[in-house]
PDB file of N, CA and C in Angstrom:
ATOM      1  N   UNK A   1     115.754 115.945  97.931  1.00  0.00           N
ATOM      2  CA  UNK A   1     114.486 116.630  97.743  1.00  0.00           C
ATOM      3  C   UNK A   1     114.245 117.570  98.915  1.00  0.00           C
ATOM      4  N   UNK A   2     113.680 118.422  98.593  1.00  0.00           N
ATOM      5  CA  UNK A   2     113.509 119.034  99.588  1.00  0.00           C
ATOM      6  C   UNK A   2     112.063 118.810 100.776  1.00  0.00           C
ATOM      7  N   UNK A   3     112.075 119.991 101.876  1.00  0.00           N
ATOM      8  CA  UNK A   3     111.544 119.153 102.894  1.00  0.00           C
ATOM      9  C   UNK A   3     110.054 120.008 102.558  1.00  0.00           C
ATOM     10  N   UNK A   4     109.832 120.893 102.205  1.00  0.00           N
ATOM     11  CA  UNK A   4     108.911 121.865 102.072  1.00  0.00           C
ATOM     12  C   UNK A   4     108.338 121.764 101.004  1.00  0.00           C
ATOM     13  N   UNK A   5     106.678 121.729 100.876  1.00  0.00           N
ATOM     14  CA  UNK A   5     106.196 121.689  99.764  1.00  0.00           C
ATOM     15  C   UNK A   5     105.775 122.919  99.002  1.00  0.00           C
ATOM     16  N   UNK A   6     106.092 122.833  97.972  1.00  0.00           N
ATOM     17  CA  UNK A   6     106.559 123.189  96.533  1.00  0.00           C
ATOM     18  C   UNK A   6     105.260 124.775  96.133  1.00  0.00           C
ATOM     19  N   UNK A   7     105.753 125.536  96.074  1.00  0.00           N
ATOM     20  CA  UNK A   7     105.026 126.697  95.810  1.00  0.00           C
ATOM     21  C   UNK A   7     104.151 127.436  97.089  1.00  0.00           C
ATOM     22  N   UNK A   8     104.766 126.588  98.051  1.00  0.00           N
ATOM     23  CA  UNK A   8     104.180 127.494  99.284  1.00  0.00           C
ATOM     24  C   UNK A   8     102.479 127.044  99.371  1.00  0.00           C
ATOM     25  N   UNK A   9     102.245 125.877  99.461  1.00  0.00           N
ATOM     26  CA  UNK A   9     101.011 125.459  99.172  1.00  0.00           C
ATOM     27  C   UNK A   9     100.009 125.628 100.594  1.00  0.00           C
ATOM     28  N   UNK A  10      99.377 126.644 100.552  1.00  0.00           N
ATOM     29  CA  UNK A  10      98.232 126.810 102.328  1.00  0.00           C
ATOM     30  C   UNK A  10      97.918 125.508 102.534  1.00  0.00           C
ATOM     31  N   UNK A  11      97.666 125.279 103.969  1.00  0.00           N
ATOM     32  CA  UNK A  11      96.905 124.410 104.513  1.00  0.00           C
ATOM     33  C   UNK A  11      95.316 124.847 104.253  1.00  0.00           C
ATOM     34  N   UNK A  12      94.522 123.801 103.883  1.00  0.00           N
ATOM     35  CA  UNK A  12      92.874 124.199 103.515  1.00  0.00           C
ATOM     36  C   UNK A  12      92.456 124.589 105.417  1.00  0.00           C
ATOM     37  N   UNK A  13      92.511 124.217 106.565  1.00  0.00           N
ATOM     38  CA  UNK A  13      92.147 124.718 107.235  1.00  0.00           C
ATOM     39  C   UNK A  13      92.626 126.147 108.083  1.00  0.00           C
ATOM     40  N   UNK A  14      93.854 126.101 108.371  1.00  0.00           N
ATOM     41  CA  UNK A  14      93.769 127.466 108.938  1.00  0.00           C
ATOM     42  C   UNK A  14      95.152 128.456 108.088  1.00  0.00           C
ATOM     43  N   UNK A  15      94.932 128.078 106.697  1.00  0.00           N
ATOM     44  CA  UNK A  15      95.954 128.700 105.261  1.00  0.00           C
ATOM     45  C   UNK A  15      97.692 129.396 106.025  1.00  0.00           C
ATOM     46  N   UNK A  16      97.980 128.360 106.721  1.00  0.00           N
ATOM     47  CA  UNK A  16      99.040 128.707 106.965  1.00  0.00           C
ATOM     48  C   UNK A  16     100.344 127.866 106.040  1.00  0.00           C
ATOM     49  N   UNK A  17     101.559 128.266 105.798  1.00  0.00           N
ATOM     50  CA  UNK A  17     101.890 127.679 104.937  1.00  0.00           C
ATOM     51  C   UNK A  17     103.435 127.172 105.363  1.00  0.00           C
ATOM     52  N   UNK A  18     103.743 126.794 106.742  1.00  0.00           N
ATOM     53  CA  UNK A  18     104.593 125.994 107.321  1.00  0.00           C
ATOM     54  C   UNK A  18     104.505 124.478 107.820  1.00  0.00           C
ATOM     55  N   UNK A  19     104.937 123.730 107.204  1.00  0.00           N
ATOM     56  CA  UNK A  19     105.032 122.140 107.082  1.00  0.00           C
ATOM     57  C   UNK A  19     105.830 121.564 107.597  1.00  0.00           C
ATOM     58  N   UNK A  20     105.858 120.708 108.676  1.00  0.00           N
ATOM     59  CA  UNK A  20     106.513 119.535 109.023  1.00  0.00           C
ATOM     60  C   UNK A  20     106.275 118.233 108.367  1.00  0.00           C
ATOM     61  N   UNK A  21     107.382 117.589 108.165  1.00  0.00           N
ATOM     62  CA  UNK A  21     107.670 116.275 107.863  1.00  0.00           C
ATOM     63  C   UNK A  21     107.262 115.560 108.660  1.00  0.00           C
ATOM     64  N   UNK A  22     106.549 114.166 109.033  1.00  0.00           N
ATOM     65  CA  UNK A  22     106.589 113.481 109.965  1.00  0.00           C
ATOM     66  C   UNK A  22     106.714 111.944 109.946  1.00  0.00           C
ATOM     67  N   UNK A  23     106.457 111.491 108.387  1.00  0.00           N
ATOM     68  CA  UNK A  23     106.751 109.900 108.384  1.00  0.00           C
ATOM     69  C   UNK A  23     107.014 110.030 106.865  1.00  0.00           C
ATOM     70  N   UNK A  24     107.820 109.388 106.266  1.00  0.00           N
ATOM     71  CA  UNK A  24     108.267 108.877 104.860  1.00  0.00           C
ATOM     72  C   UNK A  24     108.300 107.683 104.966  1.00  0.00           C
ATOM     73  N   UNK A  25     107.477 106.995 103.586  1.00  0.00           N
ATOM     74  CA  UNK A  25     107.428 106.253 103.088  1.00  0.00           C
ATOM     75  C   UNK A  25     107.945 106.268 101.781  1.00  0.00           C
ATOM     76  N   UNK A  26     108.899 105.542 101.224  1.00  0.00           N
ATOM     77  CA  UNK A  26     109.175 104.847  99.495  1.00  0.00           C
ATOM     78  C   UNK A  26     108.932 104.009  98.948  1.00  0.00           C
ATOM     79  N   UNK A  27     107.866 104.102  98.051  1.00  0.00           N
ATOM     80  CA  UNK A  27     106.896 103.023  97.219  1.00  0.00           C
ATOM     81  C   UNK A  27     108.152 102.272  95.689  1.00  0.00           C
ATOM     82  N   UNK A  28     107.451 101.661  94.902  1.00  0.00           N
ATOM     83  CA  UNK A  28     108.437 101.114  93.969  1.00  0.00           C
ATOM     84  C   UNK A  28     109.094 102.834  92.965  1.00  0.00           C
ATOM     85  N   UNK A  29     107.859 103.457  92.382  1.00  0.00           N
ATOM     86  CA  UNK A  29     108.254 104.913  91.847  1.00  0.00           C
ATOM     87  C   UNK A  29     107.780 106.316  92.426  1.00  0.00           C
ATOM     88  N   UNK A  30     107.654 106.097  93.870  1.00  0.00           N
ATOM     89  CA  UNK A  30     107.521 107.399  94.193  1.00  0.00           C
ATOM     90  C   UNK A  30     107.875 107.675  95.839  1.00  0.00           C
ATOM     91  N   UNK A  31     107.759 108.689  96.123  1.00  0.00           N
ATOM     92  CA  UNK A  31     108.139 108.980  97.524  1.00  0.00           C
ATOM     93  C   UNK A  31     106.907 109.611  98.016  1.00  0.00           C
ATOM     94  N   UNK A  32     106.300 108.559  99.118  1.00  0.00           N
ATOM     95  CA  UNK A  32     105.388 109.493 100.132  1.00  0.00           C
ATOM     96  C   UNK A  32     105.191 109.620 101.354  1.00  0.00           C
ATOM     97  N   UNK A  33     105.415 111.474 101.394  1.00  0.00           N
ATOM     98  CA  UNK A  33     105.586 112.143 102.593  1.00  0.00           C
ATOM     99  C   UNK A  33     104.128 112.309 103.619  1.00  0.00           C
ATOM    100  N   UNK A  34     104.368 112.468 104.927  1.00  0.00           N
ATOM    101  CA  UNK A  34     103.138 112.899 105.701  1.00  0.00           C
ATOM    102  C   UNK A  34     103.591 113.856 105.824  1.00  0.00           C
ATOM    103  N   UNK A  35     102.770 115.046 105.933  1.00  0.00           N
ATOM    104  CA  UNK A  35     103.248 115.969 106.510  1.00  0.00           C
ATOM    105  C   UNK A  35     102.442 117.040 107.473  1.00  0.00           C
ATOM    106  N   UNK A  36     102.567 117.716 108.490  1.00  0.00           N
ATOM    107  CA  UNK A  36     101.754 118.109 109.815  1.00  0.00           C
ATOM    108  C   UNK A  36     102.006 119.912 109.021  1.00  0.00           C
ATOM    109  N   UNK A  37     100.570 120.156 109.508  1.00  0.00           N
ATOM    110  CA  UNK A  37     100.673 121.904 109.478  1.00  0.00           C
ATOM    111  C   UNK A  37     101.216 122.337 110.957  1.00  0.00           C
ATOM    112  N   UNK A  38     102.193 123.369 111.081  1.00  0.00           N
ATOM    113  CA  UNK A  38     102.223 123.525 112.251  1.00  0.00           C
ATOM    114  C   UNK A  38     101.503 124.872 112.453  1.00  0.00           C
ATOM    115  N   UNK A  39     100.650 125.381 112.011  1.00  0.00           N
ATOM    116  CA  UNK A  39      99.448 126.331 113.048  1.00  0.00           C
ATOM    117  C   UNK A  39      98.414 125.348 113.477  1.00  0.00           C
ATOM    118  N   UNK A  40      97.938 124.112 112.626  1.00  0.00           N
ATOM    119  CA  UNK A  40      96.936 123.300 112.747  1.00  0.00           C
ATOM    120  C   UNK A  40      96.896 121.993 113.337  1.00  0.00           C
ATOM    121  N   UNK A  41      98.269 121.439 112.897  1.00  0.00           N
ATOM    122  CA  UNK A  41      98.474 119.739 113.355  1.00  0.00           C
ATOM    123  C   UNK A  41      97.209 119.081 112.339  1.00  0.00           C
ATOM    124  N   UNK A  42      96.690 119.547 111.184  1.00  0.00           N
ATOM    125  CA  UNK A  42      96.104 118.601 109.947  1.00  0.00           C
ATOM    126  C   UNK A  42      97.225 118.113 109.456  1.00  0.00           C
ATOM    127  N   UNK A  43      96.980 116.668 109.534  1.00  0.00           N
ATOM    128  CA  UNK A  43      98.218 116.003 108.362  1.00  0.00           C
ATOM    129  C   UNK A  43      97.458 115.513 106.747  1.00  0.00           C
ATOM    130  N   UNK A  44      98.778 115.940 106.189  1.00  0.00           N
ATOM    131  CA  UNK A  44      98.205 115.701 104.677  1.00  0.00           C
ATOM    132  C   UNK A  44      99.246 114.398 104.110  1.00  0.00           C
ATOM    133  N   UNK A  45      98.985 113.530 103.334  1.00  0.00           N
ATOM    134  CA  UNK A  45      99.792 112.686 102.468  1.00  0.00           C
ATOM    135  C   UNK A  45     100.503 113.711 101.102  1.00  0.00           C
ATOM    136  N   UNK A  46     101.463 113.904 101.396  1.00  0.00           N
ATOM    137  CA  UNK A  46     101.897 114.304 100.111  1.00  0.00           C
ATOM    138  C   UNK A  46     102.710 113.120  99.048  1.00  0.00           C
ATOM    139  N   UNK A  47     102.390 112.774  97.655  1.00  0.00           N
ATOM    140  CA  UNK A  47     103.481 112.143  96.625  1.00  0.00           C
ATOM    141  C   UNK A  47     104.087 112.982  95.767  1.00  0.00           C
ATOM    142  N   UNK A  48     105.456 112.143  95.739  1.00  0.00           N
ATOM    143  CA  UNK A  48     106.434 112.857  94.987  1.00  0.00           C
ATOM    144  C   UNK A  48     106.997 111.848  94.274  1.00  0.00           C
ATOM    145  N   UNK A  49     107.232 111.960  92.738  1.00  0.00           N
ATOM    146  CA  UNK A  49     107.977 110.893  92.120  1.00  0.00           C
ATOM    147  C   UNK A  49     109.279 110.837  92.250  1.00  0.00           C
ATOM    148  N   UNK A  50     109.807 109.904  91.957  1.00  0.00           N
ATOM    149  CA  UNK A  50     111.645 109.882  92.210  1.00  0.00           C
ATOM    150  C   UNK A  50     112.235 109.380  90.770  1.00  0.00           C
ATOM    151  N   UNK A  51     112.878 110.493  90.533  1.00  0.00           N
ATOM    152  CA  UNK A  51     113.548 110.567  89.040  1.00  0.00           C
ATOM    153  C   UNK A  51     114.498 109.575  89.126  1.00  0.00           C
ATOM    154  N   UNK A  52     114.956 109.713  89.883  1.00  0.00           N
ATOM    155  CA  UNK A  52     116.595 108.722  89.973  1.00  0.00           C
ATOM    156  C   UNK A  52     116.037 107.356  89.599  1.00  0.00           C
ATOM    157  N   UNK A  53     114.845 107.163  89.732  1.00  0.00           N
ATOM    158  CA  UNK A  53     114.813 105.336  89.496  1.00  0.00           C
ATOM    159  C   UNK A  53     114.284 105.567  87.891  1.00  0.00           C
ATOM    160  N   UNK A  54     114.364 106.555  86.983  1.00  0.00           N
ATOM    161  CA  UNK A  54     114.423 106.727  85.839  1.00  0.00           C
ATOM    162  C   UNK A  54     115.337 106.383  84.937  1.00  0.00           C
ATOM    163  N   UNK A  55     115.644 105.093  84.617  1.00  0.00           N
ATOM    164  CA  UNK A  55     117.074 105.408  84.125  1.00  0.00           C
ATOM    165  C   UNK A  55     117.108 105.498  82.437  1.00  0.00           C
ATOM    166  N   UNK A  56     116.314 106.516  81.786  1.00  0.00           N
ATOM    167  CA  UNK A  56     116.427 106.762  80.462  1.00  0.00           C
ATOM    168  C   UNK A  56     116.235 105.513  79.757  1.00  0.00           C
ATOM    169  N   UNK A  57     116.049 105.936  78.596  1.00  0.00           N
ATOM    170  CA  UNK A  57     115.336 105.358  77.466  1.00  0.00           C
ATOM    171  C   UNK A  57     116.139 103.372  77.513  1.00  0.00           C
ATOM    172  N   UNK A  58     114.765 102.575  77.062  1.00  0.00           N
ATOM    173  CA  UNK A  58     115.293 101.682  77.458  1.00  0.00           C
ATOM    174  C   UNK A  58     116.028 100.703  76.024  1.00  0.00           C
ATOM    175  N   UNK A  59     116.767  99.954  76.207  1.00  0.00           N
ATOM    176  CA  UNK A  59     117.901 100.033  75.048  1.00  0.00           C
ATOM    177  C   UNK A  59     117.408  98.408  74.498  1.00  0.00           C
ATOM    178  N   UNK A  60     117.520  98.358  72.879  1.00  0.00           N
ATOM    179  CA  UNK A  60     116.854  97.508  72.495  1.00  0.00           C
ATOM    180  C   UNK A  60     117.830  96.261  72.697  1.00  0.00           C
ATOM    181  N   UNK A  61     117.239  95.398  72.991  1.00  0.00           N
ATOM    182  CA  UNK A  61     117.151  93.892  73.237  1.00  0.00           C
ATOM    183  C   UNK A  61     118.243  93.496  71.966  1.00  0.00           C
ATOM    184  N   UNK A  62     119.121  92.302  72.194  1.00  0.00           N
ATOM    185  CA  UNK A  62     120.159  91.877  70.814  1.00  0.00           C
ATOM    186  C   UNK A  62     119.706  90.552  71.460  1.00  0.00           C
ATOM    187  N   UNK A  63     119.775  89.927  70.055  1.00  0.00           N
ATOM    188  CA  UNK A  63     119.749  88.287  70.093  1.00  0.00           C
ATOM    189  C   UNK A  63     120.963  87.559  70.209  1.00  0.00           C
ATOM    190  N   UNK A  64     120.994  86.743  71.642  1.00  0.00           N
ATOM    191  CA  UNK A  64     122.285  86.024  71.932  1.00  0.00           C
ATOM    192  C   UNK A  64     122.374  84.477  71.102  1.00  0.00           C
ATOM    193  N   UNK A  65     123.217  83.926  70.281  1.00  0.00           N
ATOM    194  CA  UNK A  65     123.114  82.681  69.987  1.00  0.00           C
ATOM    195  C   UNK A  65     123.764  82.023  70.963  1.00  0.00           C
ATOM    196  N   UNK A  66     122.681  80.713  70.907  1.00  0.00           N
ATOM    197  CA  UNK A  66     123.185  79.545  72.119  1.00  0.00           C
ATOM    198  C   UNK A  66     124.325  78.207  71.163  1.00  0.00           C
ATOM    199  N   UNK A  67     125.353  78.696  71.891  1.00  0.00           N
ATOM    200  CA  UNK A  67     126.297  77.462  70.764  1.00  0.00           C
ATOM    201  C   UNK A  67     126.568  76.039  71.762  1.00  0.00           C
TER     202      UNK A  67
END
């Protein structure tokens, strides 16, 4: 994933739009980033989901006999 958030998103205080990373966390389905403005030093929580723990459609159940 990448390190930069996604469409060039301003900081609400001084609309600058360069981001540092500074702590990651990975929850059970998602990834969340802190991340620091560097004109400002406001940190924001950013989430991001993680596809990879997607693993497509889930496949129906067969009945095992117990002999």
């Amino acid at each position: 994933m990448s390190d930069s958030i996604p469409s060039g998103i301003a900081c609400p205080r001084c609309k600058g739009t360069d981001w540092k990373v500074e702590e990651t966390r990975a929850y059970r389905n998602r990834l969340v980033r802190v991340r620091a403005c560097k004109g400002c030093f406001l940190r924001v929580r950013t989430r991001e989901v993680l596809e990879a723990l997607n693993h497509g459609p889930k496949k129906p159940r067969t009945r095992q006999s117990c002999i």
